[in-house]
C-alpha atoms as a PDB file:
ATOM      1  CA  UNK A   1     -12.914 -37.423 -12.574  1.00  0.00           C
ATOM      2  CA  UNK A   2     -13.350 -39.972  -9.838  1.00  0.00           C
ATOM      3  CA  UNK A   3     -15.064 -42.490 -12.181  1.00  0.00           C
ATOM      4  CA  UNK A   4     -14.442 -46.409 -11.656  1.00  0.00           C
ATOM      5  CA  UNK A   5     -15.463 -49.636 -13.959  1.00  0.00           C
ATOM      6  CA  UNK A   6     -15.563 -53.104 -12.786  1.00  0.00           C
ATOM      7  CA  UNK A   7     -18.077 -56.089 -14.278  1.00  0.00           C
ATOM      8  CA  UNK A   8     -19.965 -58.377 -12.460  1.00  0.00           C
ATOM      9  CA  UNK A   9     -21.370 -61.487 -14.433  1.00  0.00           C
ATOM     10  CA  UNK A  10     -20.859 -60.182 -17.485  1.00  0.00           C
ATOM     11  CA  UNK A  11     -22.581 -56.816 -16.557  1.00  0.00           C
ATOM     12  CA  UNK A  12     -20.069 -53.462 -16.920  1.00  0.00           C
ATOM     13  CA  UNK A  13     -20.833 -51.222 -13.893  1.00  0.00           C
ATOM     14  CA  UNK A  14     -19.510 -47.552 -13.618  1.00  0.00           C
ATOM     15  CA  UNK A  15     -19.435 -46.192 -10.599  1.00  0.00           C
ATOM     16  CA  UNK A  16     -19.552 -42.103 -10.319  1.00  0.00           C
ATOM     17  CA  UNK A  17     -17.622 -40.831  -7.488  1.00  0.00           C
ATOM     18  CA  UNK A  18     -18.635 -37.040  -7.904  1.00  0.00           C
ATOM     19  CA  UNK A  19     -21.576 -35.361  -6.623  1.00  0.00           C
ATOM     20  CA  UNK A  20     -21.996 -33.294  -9.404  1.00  0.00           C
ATOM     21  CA  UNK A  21     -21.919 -34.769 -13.133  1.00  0.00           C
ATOM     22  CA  UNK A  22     -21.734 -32.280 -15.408  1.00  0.00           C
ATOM     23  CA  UNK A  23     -19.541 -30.641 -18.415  1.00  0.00           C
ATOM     24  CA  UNK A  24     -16.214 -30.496 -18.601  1.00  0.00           C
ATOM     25  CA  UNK A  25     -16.008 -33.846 -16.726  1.00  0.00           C
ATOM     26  CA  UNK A  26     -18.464 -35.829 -18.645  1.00  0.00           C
ATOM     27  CA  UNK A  27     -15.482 -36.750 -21.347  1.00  0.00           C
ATOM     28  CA  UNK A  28     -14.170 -39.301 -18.509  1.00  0.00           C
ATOM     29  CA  UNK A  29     -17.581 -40.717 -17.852  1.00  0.00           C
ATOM     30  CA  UNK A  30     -18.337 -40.574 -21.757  1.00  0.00           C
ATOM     31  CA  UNK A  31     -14.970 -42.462 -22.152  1.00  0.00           C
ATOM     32  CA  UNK A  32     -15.422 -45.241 -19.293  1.00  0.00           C
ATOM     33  CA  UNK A  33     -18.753 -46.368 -20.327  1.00  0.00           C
ATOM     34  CA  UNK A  34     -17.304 -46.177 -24.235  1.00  0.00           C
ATOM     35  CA  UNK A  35     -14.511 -48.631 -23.128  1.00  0.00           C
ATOM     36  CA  UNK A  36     -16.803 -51.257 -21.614  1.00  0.00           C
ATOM     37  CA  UNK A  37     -18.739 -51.072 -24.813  1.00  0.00           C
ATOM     38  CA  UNK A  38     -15.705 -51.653 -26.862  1.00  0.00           C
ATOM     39  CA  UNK A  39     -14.787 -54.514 -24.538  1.00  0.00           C
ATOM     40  CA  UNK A  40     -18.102 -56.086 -25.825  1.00  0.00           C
ATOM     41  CA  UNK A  41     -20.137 -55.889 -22.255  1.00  0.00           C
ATOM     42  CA  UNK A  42     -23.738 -55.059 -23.840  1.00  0.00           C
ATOM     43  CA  UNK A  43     -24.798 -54.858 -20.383  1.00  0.00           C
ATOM     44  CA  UNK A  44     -24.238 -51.260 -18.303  1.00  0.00           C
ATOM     45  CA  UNK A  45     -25.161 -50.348 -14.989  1.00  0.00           C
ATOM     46  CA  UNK A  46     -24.103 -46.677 -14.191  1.00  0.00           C
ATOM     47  CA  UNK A  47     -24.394 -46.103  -9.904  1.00  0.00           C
ATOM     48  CA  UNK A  48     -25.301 -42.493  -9.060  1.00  0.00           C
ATOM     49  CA  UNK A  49     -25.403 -43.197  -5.645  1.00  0.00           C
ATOM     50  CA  UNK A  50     -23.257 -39.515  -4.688  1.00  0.00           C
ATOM     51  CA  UNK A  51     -24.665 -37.527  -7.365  1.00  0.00           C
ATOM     52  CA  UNK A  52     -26.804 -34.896  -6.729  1.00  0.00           C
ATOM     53  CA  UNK A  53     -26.802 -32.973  -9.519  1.00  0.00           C
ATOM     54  CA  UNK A  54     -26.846 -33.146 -13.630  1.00  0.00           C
ATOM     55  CA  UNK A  55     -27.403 -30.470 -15.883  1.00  0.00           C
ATOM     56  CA  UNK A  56     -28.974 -30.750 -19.133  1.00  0.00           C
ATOM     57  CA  UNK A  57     -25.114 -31.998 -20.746  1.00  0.00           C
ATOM     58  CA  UNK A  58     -25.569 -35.007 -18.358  1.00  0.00           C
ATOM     59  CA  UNK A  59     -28.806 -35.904 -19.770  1.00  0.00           C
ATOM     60  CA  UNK A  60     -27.574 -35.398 -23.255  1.00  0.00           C
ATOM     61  CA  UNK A  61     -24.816 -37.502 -22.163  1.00  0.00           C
ATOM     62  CA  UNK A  62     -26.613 -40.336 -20.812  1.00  0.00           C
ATOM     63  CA  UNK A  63     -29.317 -40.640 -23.878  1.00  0.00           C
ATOM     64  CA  UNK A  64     -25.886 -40.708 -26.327  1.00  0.00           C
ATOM     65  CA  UNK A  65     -24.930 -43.814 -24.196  1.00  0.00           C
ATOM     66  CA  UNK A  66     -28.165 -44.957 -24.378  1.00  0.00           C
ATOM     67  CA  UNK A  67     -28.546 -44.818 -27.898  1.00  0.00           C
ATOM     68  CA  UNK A  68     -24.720 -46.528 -28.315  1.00  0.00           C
ATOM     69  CA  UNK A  69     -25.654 -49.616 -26.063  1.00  0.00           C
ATOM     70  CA  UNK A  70     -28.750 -50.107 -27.480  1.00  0.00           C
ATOM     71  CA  UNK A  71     -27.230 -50.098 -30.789  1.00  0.00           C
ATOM     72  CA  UNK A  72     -24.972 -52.772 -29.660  1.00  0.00           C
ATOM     73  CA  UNK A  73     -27.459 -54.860 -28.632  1.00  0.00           C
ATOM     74  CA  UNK A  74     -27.490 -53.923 -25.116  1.00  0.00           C
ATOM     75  CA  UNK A  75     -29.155 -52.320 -22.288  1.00  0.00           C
ATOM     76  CA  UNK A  76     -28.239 -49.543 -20.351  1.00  0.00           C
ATOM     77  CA  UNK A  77     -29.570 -49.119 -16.570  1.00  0.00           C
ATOM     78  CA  UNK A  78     -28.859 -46.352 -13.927  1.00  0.00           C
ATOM     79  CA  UNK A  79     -29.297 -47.810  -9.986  1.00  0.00           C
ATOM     80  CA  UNK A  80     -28.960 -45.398  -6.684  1.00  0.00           C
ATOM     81  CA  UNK A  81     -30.355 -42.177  -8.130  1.00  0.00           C
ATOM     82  CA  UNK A  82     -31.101 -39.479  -6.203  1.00  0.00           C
ATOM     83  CA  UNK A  83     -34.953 -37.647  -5.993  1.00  0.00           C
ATOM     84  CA  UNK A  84     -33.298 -34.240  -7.465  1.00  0.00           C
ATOM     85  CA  UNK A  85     -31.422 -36.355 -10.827  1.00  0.00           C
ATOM     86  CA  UNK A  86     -34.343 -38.546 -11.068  1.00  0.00           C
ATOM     87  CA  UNK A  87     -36.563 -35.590 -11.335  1.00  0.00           C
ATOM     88  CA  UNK A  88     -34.725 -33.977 -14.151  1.00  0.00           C
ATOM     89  CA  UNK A  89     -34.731 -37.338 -15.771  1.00  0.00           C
ATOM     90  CA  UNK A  90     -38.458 -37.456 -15.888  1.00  0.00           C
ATOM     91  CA  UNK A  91     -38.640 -33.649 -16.644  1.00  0.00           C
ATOM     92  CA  UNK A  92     -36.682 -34.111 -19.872  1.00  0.00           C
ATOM     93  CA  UNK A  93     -38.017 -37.871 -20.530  1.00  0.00           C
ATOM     94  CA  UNK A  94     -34.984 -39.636 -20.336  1.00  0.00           C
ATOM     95  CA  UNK A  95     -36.540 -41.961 -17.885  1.00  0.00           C
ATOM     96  CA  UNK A  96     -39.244 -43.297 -20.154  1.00  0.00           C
ATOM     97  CA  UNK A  97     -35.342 -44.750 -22.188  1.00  0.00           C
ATOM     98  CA  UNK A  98     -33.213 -45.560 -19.664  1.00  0.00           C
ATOM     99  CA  UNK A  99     -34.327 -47.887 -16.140  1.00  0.00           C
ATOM    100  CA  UNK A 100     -34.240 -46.174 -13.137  1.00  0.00           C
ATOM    101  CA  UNK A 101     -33.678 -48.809 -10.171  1.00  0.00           C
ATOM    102  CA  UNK A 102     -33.458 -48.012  -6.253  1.00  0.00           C
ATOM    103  CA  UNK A 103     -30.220 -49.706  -5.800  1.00  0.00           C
ATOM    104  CA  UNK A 104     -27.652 -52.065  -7.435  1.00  0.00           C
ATOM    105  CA  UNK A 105     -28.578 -55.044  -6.173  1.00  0.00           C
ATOM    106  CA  UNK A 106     -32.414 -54.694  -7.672  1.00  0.00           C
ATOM    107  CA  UNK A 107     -30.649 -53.089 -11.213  1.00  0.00           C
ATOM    108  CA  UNK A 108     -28.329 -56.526 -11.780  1.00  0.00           C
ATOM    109  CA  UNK A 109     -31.014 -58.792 -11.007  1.00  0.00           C
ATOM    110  CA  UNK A 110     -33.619 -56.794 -13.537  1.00  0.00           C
ATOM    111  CA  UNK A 111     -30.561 -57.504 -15.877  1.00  0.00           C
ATOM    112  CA  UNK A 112     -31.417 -61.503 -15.309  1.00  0.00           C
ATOM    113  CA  UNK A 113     -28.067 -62.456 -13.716  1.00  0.00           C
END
């Protein structure tokens, strides 16, 4: 999966490369945002700039990393999402959880950095 970490001020950022985010692949995006969590960033920014499409494994996916960075004391935020994702993130209610900004730039500043 075409999935790449980096941090920026202390903020973990994963960047999906695919257009579509769904099962079997969501292991490697499980695992990346896992890592930064392990490497003590409380902090997450996922960018779904390319993605077009998540299925209902995505969402489960993204509420599970929810729940594990908010458990760590964190917050996670998603930045670039397109109308057809963010519309199945308000459909299921995953949006009322997890920040939805327009772009990265907006997302790490609503982080305070």
């Amino acid at each position: 999966m075409n999935v790449k970490t980096e941090t920026s001020g202390g903020i973990g950022i994963v960047r999906v490369g695919e257009a579509r985010l769904m099962y079997p692949i969501l292991a490697d995006f499980s695992s990346a945002v896992a890592g930064l969590i392990a490497s003590g960033r409380k902090d997450i920014l996922i960018d779904l700039t390319p993605v077009t499409y998540v299925d209902s494994a995505t969402i489960g996916c993204l509420m599970d990393l929810y729940r594990q960075v908010h458990n760590a004391g964190g917050h996670l935020k998603l930045s670039g999402v397109q109308k057809r994702v963010e519309t199945m993130l308000t459909m299921t209610g995953a949006q009322n959880f997890i920040e939805i900004h327009a772009d990265e730039p907006s997302a790490v500043k609503s982080f305070g950095a």
